[in-house]
Protein backbone atom coordinates (compact mmCIF):
# COMPACT_ATOMS: atom_id res chain seq x y z
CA UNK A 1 90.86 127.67 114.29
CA UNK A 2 88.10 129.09 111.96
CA UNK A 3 84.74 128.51 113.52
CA UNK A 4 80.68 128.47 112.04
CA UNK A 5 77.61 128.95 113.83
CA UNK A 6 75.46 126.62 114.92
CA UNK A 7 71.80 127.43 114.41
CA UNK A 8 69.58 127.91 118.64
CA UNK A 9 68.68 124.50 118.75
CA UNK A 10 64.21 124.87 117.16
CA UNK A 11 62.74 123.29 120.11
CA UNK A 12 59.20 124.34 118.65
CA UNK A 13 56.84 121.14 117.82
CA UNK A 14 56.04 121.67 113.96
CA UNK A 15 52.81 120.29 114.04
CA UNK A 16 51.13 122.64 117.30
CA UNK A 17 51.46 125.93 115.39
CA UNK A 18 54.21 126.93 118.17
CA UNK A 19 57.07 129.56 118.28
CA UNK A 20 60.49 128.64 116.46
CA UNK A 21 63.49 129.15 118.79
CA UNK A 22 65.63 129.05 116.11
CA UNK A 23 68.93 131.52 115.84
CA UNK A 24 67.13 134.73 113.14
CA UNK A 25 69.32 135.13 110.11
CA UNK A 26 68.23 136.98 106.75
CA UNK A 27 71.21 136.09 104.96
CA UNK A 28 73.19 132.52 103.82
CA UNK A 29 75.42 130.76 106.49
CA UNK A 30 78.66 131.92 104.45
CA UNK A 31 78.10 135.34 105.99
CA UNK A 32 79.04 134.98 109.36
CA UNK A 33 79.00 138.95 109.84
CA UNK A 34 75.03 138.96 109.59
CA UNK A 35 74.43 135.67 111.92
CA UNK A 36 73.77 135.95 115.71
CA UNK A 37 73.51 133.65 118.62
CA UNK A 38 70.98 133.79 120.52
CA UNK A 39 70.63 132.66 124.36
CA UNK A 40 67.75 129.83 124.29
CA UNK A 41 66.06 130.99 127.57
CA UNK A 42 65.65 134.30 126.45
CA UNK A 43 64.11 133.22 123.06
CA UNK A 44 61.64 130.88 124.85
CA UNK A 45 60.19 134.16 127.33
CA UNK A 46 59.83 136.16 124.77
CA UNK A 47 56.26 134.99 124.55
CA UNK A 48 55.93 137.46 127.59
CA UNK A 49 58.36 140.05 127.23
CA UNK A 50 58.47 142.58 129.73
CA UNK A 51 58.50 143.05 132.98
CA UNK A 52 54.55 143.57 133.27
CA UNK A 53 53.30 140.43 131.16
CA UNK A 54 49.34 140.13 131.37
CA UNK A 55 47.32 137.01 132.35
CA UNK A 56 46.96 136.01 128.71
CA UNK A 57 50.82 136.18 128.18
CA UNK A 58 52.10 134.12 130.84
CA UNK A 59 49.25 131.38 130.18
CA UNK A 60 50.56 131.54 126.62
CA UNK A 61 54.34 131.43 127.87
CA UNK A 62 53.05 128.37 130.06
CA UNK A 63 51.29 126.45 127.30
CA UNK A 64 53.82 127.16 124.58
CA UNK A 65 54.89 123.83 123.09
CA UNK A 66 58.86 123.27 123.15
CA UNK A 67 60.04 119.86 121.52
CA UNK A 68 62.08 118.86 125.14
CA UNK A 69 63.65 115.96 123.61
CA UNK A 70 65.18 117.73 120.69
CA UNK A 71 66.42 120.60 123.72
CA UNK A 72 67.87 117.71 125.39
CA UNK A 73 69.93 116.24 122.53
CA UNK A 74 71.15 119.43 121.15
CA UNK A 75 72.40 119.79 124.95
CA UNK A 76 74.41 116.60 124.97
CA UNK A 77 75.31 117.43 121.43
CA UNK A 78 76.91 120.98 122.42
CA UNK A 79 78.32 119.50 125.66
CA UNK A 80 80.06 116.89 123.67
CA UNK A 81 81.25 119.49 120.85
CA UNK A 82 82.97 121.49 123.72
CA UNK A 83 84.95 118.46 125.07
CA UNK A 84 86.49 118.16 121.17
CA UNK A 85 87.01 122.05 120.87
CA UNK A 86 89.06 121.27 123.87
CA UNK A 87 91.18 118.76 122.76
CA UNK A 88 91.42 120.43 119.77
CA UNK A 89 92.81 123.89 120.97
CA UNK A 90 96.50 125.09 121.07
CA UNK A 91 97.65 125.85 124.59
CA UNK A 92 96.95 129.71 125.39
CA UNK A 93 94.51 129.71 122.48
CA UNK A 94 91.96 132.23 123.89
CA UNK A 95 89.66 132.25 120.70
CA UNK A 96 89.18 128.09 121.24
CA UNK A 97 88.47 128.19 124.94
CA UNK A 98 85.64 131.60 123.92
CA UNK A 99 84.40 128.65 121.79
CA UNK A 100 84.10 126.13 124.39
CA UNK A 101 82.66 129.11 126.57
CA UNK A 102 79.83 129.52 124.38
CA UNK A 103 79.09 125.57 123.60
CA UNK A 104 79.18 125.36 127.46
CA UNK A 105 76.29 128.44 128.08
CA UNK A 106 74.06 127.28 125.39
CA UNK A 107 74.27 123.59 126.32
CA UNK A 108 73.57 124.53 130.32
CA UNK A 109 70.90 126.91 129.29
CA UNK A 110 69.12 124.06 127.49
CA UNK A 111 70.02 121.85 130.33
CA UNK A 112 68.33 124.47 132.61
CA UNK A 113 64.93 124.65 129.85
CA UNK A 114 64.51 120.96 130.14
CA UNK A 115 64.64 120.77 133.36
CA UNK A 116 62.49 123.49 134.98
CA UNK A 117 59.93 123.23 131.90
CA UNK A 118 57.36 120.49 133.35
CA UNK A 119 56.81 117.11 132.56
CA UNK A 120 53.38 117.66 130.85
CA UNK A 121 53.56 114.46 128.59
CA UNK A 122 55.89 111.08 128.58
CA UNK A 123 58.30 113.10 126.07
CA UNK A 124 58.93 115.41 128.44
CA UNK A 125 60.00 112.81 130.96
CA UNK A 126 61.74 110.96 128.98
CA UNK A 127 64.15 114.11 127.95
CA UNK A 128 64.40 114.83 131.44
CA UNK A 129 65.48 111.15 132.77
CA UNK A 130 67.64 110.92 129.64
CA UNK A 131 69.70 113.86 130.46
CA UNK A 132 69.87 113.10 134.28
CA UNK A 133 71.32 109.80 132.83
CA UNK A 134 73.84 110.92 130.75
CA UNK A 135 75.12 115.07 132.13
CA UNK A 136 76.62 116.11 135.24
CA UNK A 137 78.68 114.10 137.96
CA UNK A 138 76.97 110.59 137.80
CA UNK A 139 77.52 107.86 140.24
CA UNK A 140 78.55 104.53 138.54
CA UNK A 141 78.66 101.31 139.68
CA UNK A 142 82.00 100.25 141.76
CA UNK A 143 83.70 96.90 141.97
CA UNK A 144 83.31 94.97 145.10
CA UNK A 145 87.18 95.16 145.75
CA UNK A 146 86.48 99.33 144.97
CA UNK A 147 86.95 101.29 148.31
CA UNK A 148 85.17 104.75 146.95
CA UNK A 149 85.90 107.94 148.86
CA UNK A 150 83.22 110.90 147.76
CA UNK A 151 83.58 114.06 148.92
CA UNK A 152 80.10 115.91 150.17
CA UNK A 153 80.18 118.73 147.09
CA UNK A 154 80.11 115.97 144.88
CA UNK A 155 77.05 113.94 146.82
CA UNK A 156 75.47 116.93 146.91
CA UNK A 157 75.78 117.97 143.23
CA UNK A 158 74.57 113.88 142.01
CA UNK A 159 71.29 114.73 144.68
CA UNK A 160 70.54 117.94 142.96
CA UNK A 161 70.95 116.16 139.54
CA UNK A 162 68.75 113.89 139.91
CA UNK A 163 66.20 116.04 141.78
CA UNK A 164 66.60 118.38 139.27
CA UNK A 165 65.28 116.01 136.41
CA UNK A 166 62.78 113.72 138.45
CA UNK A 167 59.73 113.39 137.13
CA UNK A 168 56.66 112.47 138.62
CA UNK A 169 55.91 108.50 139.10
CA UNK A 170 52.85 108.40 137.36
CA UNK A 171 54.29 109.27 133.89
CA UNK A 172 57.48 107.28 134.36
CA UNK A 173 57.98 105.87 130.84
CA UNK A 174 58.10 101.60 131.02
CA UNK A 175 60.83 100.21 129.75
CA UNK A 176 61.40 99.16 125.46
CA UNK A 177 59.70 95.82 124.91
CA UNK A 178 62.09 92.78 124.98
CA UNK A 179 62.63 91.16 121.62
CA UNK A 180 60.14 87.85 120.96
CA UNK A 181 61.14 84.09 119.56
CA UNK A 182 60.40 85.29 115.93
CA UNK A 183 62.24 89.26 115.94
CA UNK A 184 65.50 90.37 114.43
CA UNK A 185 67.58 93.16 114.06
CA UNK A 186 68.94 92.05 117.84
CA UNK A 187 72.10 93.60 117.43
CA UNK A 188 70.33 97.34 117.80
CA UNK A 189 67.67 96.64 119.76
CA UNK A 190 66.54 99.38 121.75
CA UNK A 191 67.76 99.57 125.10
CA UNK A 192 65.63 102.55 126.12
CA UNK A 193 62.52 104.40 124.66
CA UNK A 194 64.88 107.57 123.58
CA UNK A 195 68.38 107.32 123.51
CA UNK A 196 69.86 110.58 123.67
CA UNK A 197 73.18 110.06 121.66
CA UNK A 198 71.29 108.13 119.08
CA UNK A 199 73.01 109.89 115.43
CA UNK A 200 75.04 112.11 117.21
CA UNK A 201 78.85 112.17 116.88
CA UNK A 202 80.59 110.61 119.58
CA UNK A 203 82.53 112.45 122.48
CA UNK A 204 86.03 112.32 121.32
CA UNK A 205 87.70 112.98 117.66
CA UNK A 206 88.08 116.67 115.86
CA UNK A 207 85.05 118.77 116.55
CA UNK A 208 81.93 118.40 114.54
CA UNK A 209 81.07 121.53 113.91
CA UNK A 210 82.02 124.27 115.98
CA UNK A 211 85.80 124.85 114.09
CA UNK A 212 83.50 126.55 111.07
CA UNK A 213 81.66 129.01 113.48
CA UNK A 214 84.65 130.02 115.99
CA UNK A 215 84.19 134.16 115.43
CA UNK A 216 80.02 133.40 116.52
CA UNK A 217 80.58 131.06 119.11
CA UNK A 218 83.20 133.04 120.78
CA UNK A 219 80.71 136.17 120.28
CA UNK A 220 78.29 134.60 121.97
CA UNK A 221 80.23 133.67 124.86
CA UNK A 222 80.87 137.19 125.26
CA UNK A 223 77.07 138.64 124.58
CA UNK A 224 76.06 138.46 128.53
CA UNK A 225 72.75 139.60 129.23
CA UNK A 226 72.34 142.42 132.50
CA UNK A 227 72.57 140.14 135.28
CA UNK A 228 70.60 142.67 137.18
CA UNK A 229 67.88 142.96 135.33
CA UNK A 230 67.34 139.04 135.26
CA UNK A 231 67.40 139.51 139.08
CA UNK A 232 64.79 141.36 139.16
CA UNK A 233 62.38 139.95 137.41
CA UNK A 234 63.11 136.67 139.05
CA UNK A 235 61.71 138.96 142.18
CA UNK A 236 59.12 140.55 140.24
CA UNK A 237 57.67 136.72 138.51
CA UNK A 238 58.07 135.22 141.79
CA UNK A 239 55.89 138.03 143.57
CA UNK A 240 53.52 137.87 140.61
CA UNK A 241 53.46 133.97 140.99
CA UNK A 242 52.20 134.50 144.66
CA UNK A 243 49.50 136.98 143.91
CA UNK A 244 48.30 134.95 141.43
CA UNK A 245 47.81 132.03 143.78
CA UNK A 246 46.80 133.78 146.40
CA UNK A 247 43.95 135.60 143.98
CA UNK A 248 43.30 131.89 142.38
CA UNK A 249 42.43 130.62 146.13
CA UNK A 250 39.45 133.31 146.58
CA UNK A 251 37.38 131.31 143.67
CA UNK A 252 36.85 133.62 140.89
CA UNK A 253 35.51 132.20 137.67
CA UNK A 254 38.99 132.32 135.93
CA UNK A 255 40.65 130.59 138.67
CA UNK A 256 41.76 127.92 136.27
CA UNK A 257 43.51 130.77 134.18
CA UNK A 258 44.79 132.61 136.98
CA UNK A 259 46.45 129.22 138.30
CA UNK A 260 47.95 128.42 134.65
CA UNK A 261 49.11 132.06 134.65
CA UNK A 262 50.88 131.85 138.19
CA UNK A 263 53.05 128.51 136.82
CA UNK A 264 54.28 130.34 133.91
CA UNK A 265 55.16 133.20 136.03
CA UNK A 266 56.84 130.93 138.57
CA UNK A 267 58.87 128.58 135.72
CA UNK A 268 59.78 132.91 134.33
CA UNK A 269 61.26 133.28 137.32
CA UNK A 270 63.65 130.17 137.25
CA UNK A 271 64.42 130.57 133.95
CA UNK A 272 65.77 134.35 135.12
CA UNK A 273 67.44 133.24 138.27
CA UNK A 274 69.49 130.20 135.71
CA UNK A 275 70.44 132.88 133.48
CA UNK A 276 72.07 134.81 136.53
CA UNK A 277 73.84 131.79 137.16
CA UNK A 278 75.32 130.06 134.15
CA UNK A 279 76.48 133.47 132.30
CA UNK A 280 79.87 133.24 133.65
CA UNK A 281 80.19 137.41 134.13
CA UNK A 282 83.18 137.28 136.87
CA UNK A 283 83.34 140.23 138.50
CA UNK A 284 82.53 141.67 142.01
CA UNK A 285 78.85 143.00 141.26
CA UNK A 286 77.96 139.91 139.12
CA UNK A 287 79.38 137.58 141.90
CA UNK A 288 76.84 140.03 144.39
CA UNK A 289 74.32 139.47 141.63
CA UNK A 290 74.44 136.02 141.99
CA UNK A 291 74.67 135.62 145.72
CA UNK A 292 71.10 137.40 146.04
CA UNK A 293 69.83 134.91 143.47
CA UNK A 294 71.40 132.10 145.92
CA UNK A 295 69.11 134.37 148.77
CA UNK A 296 66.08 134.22 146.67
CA UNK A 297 65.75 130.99 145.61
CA UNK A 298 66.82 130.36 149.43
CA UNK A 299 63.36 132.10 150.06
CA UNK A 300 61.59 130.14 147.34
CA UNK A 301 61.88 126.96 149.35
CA UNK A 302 60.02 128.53 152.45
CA UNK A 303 57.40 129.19 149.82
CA UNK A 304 56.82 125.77 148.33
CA UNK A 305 58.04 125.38 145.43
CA UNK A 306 58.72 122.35 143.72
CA UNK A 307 62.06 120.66 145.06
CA UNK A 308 62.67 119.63 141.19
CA UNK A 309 63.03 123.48 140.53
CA UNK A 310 64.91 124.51 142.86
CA UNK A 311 67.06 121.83 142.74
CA UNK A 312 68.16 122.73 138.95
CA UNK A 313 68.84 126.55 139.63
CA UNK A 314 71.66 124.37 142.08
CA UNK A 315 72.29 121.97 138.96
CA UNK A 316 73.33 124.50 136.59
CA UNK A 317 74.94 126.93 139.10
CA UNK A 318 76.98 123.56 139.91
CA UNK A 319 77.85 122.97 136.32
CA UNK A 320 78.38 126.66 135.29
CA UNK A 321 81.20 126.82 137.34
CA UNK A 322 82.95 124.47 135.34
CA UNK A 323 82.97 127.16 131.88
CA UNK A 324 86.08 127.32 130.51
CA UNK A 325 86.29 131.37 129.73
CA UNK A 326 86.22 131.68 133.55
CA UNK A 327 89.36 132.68 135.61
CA UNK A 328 91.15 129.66 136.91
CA UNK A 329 90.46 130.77 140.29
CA UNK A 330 86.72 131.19 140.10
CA UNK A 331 85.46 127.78 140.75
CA UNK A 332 86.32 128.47 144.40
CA UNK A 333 84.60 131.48 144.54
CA UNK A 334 81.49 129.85 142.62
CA UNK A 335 80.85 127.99 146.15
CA UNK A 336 77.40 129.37 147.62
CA UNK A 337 75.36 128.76 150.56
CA UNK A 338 72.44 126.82 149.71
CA UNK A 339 69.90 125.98 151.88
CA UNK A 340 68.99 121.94 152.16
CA UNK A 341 66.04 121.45 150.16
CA UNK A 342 62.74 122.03 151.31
């Protein structure tokens, strides 16, 4: 199966003079040699690279504008290419399920950016709500005659999906207008204010796009960033994050900034501790890796944080374990203790 890339989805909005996310490439598509993949998380903190960012660079990191809705479709759009790469592949084909690997980590690490970024505006909610409505186990309405039997991992997954994308009440969008006496164009009216699959290619068929871009996407899937390092500066944002409160509470004139600056290094540290999680490293120090980031964001729960993040570093740990470039065995081992949420 011969395979072309797919450009890092440019979740930058045009018209706020923000950062483009998109994949770098100085030369033309046809040379696949010179084009790289890059992972979407990493591309959105470089804003504040480092592991000593300044006040100024985590406000910045904070305030950078990201188009969430676009993130969110390119997400469904990915998730929905690896289902067809699926069907597509021969049995024992290792190059088509590296494919499906790397459609899986850049769709969950998109997942994981809409999430944990916050709902500043009513596109940001709706991206949110429209991704809780349409990823991850869902819970659809039975017949009456319909005796259901659900397991408790997969109550507990639906809970931390829709925790994960809740948004707060006050900016819940209202629904599309109904159509009047005198309107037309009935048979696509909108049924929601932003339809997430709207133009996209639907689930099933050959794949869309990935079969031109197989030798990047299968790159990609094998490009894992030092799990270690991630870990600790989730520690290091997190302990920032609390200084910065605690320095924001004593009333000094920049408390405003300081307060900004603590958010971005808070939403920093998520965004490290997903990464852990969804790059599907299987090993014994990775797995040890990622059982301290189960411990820490354990911790983070004693210290407040908001239930909505930590309840998508469980989302896309939950949904990682479902990669397809993982050993057959792993999902079992991919079962960690989680607190309840606090």
């Amino acid at each position: 199966m011969a395979v072309t890339p797919m450009k890092v989805p440019d979740m930058t909005r045009k018209n706020e003079g923000g950062r483009s996310l998109a994949r770098r490439a100085s030369k033309a598509i046809d040379e696949p040699a010179e084009t790289t993949m890059r992972d979407p998380i990493t591309v959105a903190m470089e804003i504040a690279a480092g592991d000593d960012p300044s006040v100024a660079e985590l406000v910045a990191f904070r305030r950078q504008p990201l188009d969430l809705k676009h993130a969110a479709r390119s997400a469904k759009n990915l998730h929905s290419e690896e289902f067809r790469v699926w069907l597509a592949r021969d049995s024992g084909d290792d190059v088509g399920e590296a494919v499906c690997g790397g459609l899986e980590i850049m769709s969950i690490s998109l997942i994981a950016l809409v999430a944990l970024w916050p709902a500043d505006d009513l596109d940001a909610a709706e991206a949110k709500l429209a991704l809780d409505a349409r990823t991850g186990v869902q819970l659809h309405r039975r017949e009456k005659d319909f005796d259901g039997s659900m397991d408790a991992n997969t109550a507990r997954r639906i809970r931390w999906r829709r925790a994960a994308f809740a948004v707060p009440a006050l900016i819940l969008p209202p629904a599309p207008a109904a159509p009047q006496s005198d309107d037309r164009g009935l048979a696509s009216w909108p049924l929601e204010r932003f339809d997430l699959v709207e133009h996209l290619p639907k689930r099933g068929g050959p794949p869309a796009f990935a079969d031109r871009h197989v030798v990047e996407w299968s790159r990609f899937a094998r490009s894992a960033p030092d799990l270690d390092a991630l870990l600790q500066r989730a520690a290091k944002m997190f302990e920032t994050c609390d200084r910065l409160l605690e320095l924001a509470g004593r009333g000094p004139a920049n408390a405003a900034e300081l307060m900004v600056a603590a958010e971005g290094a808070r939403l920093m540290g998520y965004l490290a501790a997903c990464q852990v999680m969804i790059w599907p490293v299987h090993n014994r120090d990775a797995l040890a890796t990622k059982k301290q980031v189960v411990a820490l964001i354990n911790r983070r729960g004693e210290a407040g944080d908001p239930p909505a993040m930590q309840s998508a570093v469980r989302h896309v740990t939950a949904e990682s374990a479902w990669i397809k470039t993982l050993p057959y065995d792993a999902r079992d081992r991919l079962q960690f203790d989680w607190n309840e949420l606090v």
